[in-house]
PDB file of N, CA and C in Angstrom:
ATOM      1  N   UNK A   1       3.757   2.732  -5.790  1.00  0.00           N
ATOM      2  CA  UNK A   1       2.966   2.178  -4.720  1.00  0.00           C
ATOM      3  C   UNK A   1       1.908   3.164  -4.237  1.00  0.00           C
ATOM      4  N   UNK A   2       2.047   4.281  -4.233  1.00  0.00           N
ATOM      5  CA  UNK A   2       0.929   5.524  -3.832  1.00  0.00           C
ATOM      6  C   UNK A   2      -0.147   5.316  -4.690  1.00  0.00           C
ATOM      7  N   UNK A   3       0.383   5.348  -6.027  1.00  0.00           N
ATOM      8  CA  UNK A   3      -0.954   4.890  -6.925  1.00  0.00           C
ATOM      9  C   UNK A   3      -1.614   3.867  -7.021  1.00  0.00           C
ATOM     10  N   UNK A   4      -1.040   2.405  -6.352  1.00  0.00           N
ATOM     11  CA  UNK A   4      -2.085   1.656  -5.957  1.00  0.00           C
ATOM     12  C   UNK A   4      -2.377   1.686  -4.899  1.00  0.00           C
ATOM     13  N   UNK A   5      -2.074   2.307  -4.159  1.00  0.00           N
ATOM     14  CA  UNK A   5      -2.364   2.559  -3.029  1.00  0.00           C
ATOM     15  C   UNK A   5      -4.101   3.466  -2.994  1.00  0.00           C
ATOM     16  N   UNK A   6      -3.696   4.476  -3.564  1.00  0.00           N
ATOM     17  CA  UNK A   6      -5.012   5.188  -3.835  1.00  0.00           C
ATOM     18  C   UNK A   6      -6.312   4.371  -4.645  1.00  0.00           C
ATOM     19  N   UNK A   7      -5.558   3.688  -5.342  1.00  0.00           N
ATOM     20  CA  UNK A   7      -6.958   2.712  -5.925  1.00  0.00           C
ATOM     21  C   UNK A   7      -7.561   1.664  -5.153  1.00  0.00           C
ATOM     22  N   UNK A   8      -6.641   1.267  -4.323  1.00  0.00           N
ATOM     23  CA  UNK A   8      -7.313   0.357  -3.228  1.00  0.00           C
ATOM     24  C   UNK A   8      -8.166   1.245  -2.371  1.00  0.00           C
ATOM     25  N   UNK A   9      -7.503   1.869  -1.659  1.00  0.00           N
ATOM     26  CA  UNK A   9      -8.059   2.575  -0.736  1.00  0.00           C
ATOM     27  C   UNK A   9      -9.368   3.493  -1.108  1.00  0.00           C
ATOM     28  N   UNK A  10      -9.162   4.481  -2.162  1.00  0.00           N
ATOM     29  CA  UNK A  10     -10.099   5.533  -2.264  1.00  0.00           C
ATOM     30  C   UNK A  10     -10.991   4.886  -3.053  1.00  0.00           C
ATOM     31  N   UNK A  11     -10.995   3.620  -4.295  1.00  0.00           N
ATOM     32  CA  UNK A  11     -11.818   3.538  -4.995  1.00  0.00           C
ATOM     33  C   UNK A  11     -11.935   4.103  -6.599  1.00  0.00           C
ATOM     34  N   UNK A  12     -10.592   4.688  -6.336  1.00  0.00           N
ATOM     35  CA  UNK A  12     -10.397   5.402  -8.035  1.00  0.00           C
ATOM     36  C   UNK A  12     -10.723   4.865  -8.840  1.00  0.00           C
ATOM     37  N   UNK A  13     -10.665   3.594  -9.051  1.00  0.00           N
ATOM     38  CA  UNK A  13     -10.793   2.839 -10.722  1.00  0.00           C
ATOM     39  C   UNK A  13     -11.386   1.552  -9.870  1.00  0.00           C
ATOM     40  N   UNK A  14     -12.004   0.695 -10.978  1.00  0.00           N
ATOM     41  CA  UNK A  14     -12.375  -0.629 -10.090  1.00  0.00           C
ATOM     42  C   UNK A  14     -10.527  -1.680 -10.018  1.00  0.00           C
ATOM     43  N   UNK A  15     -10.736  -1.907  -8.878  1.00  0.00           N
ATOM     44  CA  UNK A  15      -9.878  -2.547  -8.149  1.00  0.00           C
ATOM     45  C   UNK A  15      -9.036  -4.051  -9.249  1.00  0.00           C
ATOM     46  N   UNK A  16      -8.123  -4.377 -10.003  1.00  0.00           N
ATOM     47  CA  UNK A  16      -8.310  -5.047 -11.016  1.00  0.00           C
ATOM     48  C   UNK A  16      -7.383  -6.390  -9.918  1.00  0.00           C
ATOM     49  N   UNK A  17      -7.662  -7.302  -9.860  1.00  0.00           N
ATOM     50  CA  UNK A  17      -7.157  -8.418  -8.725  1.00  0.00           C
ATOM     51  C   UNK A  17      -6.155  -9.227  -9.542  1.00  0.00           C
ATOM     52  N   UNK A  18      -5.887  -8.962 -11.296  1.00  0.00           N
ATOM     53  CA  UNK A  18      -4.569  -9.669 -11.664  1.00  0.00           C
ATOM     54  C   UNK A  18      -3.264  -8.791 -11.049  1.00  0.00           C
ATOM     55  N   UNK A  19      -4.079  -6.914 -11.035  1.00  0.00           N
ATOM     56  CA  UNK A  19      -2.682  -6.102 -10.792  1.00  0.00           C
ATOM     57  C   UNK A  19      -2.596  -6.820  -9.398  1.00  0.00           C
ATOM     58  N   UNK A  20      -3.654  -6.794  -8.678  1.00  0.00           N
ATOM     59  CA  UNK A  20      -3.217  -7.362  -6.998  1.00  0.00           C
ATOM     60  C   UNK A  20      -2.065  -7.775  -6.907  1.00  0.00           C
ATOM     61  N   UNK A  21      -2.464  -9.439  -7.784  1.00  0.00           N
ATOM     62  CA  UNK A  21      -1.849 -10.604  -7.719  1.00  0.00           C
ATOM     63  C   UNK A  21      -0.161 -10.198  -7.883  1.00  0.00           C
ATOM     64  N   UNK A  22      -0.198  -9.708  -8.997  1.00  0.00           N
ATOM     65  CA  UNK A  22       1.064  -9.264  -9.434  1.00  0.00           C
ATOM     66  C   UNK A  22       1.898  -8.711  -8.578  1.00  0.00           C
ATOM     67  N   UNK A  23       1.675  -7.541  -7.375  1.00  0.00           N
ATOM     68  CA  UNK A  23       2.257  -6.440  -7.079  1.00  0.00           C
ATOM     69  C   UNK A  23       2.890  -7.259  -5.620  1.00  0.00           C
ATOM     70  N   UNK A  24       1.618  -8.815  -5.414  1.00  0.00           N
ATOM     71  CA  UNK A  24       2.083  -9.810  -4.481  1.00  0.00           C
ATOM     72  C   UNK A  24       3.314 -10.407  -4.812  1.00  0.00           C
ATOM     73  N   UNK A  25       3.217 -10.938  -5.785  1.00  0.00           N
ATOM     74  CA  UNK A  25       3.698 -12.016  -6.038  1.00  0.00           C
ATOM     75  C   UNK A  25       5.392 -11.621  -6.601  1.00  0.00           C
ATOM     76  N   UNK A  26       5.051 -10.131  -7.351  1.00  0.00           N
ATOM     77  CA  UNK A  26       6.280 -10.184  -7.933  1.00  0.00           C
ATOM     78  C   UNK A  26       6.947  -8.595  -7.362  1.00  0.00           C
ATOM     79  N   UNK A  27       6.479  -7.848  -6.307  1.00  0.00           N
ATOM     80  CA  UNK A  27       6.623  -6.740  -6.050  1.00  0.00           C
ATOM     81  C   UNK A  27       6.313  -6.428  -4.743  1.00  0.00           C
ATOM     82  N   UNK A  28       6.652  -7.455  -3.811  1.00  0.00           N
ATOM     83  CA  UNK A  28       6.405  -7.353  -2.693  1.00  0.00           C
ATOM     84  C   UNK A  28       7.545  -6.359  -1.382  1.00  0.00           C
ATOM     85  N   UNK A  29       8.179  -6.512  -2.266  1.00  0.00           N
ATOM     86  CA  UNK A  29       9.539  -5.872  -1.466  1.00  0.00           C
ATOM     87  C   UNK A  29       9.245  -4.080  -1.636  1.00  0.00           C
ATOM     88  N   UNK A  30       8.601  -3.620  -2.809  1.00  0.00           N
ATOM     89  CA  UNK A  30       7.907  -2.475  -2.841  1.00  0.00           C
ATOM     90  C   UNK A  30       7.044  -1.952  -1.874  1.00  0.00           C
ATOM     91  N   UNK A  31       6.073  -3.772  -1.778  1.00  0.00           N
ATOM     92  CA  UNK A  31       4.837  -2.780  -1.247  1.00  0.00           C
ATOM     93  C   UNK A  31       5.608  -2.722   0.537  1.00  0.00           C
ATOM     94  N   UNK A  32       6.334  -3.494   1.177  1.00  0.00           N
ATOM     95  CA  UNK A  32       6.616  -3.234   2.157  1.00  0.00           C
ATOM     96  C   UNK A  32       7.355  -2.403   2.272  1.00  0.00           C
ATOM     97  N   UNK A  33       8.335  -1.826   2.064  1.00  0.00           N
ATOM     98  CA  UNK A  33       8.784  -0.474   1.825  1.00  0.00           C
ATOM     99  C   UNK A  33       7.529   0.627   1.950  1.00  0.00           C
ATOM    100  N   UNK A  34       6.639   0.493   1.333  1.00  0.00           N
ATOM    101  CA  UNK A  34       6.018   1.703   0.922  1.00  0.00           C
ATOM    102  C   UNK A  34       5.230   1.657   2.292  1.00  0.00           C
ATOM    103  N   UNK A  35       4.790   0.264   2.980  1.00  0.00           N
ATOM    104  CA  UNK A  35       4.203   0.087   4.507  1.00  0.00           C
ATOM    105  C   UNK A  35       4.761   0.569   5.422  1.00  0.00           C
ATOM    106  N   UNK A  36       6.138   0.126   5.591  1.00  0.00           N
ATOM    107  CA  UNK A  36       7.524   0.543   6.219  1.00  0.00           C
ATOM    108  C   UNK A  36       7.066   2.090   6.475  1.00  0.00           C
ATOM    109  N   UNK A  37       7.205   3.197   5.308  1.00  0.00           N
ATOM    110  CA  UNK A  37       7.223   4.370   4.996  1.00  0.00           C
ATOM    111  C   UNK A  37       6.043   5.107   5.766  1.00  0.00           C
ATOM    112  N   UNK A  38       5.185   4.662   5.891  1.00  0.00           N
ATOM    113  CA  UNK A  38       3.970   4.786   6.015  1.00  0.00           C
ATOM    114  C   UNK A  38       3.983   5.222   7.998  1.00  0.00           C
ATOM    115  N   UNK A  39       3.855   3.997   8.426  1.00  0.00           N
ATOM    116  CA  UNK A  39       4.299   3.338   9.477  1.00  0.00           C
ATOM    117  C   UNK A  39       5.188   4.387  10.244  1.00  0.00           C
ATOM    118  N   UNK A  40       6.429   5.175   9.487  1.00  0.00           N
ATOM    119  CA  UNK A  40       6.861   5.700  10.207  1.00  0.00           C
ATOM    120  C   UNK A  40       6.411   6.859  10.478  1.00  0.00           C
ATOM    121  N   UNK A  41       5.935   7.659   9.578  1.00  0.00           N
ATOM    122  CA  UNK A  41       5.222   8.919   9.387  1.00  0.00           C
ATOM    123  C   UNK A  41       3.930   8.654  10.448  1.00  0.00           C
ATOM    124  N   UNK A  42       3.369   7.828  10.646  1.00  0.00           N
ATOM    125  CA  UNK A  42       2.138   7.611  12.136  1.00  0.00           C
ATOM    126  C   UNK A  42       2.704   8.044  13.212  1.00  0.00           C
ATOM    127  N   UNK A  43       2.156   8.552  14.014  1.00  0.00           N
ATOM    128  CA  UNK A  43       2.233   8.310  15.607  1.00  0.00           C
ATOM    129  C   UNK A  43       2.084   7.211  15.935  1.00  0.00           C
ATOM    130  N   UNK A  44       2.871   7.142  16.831  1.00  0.00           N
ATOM    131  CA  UNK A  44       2.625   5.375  17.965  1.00  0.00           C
ATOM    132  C   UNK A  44       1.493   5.479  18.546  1.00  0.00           C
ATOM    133  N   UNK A  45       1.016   4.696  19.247  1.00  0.00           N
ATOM    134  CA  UNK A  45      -0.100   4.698  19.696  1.00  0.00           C
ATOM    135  C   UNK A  45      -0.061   4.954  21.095  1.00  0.00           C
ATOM    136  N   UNK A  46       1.453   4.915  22.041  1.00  0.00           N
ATOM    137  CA  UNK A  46       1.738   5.596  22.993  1.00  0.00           C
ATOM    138  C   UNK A  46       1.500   6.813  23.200  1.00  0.00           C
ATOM    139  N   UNK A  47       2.275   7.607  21.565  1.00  0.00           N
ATOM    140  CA  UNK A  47       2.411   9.160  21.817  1.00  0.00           C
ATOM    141  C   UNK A  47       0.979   9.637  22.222  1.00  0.00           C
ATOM    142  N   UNK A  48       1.220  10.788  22.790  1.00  0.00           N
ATOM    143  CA  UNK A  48      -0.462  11.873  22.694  1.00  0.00           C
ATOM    144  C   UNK A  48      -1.698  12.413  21.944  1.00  0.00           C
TER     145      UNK A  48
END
């Protein structure tokens, strides 16, 4: 998930919308995990 992560985000490679589809459709429990992960490592928007 980091590595598509980086291709979405930074632009590494052109963006290919079957992997999209795929990572939706059949790998979704990944990508939320990897959101999840993410999410926790932030500050709240309370903290300082």
């Amino acid at each position: 998930m980091a590595g598509f992560r980086n291709v979405l985000v930074h632009g590494y490679d052109d963006v290919d919308l079957a992997i999209v589809r795929d990572v939706v459709e059949h790998r979704l429990g990944d990508l939320e995990a990897f959101v999840a992960a993410v999410r926790r490592r932030l500050p709240s928007v309370s903290d300082p």
